[in-house]
Each structure stands twice: as C-alpha cells, then as structure tokens.
Protein backbone atom coordinates (compact mmCIF):
# COMPACT_ATOMS: atom_id res chain seq x y z
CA UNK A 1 -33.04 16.97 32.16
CA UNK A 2 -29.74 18.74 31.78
CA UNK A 3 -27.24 15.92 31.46
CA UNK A 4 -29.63 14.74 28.41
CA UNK A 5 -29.33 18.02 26.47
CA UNK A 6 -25.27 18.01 26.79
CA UNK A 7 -25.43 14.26 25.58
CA UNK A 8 -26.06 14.80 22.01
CA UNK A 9 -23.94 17.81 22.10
CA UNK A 10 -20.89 16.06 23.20
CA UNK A 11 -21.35 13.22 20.94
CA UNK A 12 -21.35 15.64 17.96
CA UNK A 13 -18.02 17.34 19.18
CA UNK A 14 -16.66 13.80 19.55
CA UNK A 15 -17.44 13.01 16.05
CA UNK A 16 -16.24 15.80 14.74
CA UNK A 17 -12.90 16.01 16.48
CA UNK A 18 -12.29 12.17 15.30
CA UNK A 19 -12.90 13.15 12.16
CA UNK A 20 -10.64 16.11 11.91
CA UNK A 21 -8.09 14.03 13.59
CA UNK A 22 -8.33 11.28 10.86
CA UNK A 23 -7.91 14.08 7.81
CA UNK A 24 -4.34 15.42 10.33
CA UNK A 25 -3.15 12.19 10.97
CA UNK A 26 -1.00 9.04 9.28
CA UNK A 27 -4.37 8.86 7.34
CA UNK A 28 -3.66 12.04 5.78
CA UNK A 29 0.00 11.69 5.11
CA UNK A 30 -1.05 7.92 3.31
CA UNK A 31 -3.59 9.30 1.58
CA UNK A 32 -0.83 12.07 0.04
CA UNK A 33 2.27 9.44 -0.26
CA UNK A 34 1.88 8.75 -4.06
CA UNK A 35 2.05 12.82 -5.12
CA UNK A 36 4.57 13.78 -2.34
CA UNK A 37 7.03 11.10 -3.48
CA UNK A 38 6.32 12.00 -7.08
CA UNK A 39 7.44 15.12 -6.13
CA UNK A 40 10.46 14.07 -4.71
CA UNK A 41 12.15 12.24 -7.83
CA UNK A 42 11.63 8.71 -6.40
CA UNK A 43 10.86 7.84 -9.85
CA UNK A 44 14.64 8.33 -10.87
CA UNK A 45 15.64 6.25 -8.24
CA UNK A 46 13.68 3.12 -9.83
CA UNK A 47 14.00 4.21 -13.23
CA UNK A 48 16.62 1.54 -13.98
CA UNK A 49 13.76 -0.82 -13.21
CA UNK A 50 12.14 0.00 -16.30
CA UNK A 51 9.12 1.64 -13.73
CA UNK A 52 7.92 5.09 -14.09
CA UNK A 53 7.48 7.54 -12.25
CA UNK A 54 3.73 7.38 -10.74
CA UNK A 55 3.96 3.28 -10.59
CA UNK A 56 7.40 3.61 -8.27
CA UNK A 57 5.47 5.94 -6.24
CA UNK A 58 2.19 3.57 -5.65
CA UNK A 59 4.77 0.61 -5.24
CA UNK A 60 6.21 2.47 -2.77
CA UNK A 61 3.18 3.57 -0.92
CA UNK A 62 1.59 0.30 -1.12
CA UNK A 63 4.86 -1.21 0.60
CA UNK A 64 4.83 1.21 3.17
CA UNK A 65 1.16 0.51 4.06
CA UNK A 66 1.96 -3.43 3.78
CA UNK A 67 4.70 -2.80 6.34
CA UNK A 68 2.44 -0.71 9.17
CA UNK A 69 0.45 -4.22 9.33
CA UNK A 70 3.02 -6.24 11.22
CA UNK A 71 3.69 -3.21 13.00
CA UNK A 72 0.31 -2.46 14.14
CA UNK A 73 -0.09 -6.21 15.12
CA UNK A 74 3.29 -6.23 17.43
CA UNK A 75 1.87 -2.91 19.23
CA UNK A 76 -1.36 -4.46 19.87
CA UNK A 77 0.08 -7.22 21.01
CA UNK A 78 2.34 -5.06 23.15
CA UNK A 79 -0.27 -3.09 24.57
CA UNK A 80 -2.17 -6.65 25.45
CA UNK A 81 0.70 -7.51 27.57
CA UNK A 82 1.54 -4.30 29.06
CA UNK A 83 -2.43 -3.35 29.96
CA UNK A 84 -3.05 -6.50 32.24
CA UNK A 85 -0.45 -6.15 35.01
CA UNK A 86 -1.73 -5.28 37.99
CA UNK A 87 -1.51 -2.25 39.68
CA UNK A 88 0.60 -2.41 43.52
C-alpha cells in the first residue's frame, strides 16, 4: 500500500523538475537568442547586408539552431557506439 502512495508523488516531482530543467537549459538560452543578440549590436555587424537589426538576429538564431541538428545526430550516433561495448 505504501509504495503506491509514493508513486504518484514521485512522478509529479519528476515532471516538475523536467520541466524546470527545460525553462534553465539550451531551451531557455534559444528561446532568448533573438533579444540577447539584439542587444549586443549584431545588427551592425550585418548592416552592410542591407539586414536590420531584428532579421540579423533571427538569421542568426535560426542558423545556430540549424547547426545543433548535425550535432545532435553525431552525439547520438556517438553514444550508439560507445553504449554497446561490453563491460570486462
């Protein structure tokens, strides 16, 4: 009877640390990429582009994001490797 009242308790912790950890995480800094490089001036930098200021920083985000794919893909793969050798 016990181990089925701590069941939905530590389901609910679970959720809610996953979701704090999403809002602290790379999710958080993406989410905030456009305004913090607005911030920074990046829009100078491409300004002899002919692109302003909030489109540099979206291009920029969006290329960012575009590059984490492969990335992501070459750890997985990594981690597929690595994860089936056998223990001595």
């Amino acid at each position: 009877m016990a181990g089925t009242l701590i069941q939905p308790f530590t389901y609910i912790i679970i959720l809610k640390s996953s979701l704090l950890l999403q809002f602290s995480g790379i999710n958080g800094v993406l989410y905030y990429t456009p305004q913090i490089l607005e911030q920074a001036g990046v829009g100078v930098l491409l300004s002899n582009l002919g692109i302003s200021n909030t489109s540099a920083s979206i291009l920029i985000s969006a290329l960012v994001t575009l590059l984490m794919l492969p990335s992501i893909g070459i750890a997985m793969r990594f981690m597929d490797v690595a994860g089936r050798r056998l223990v001595p």
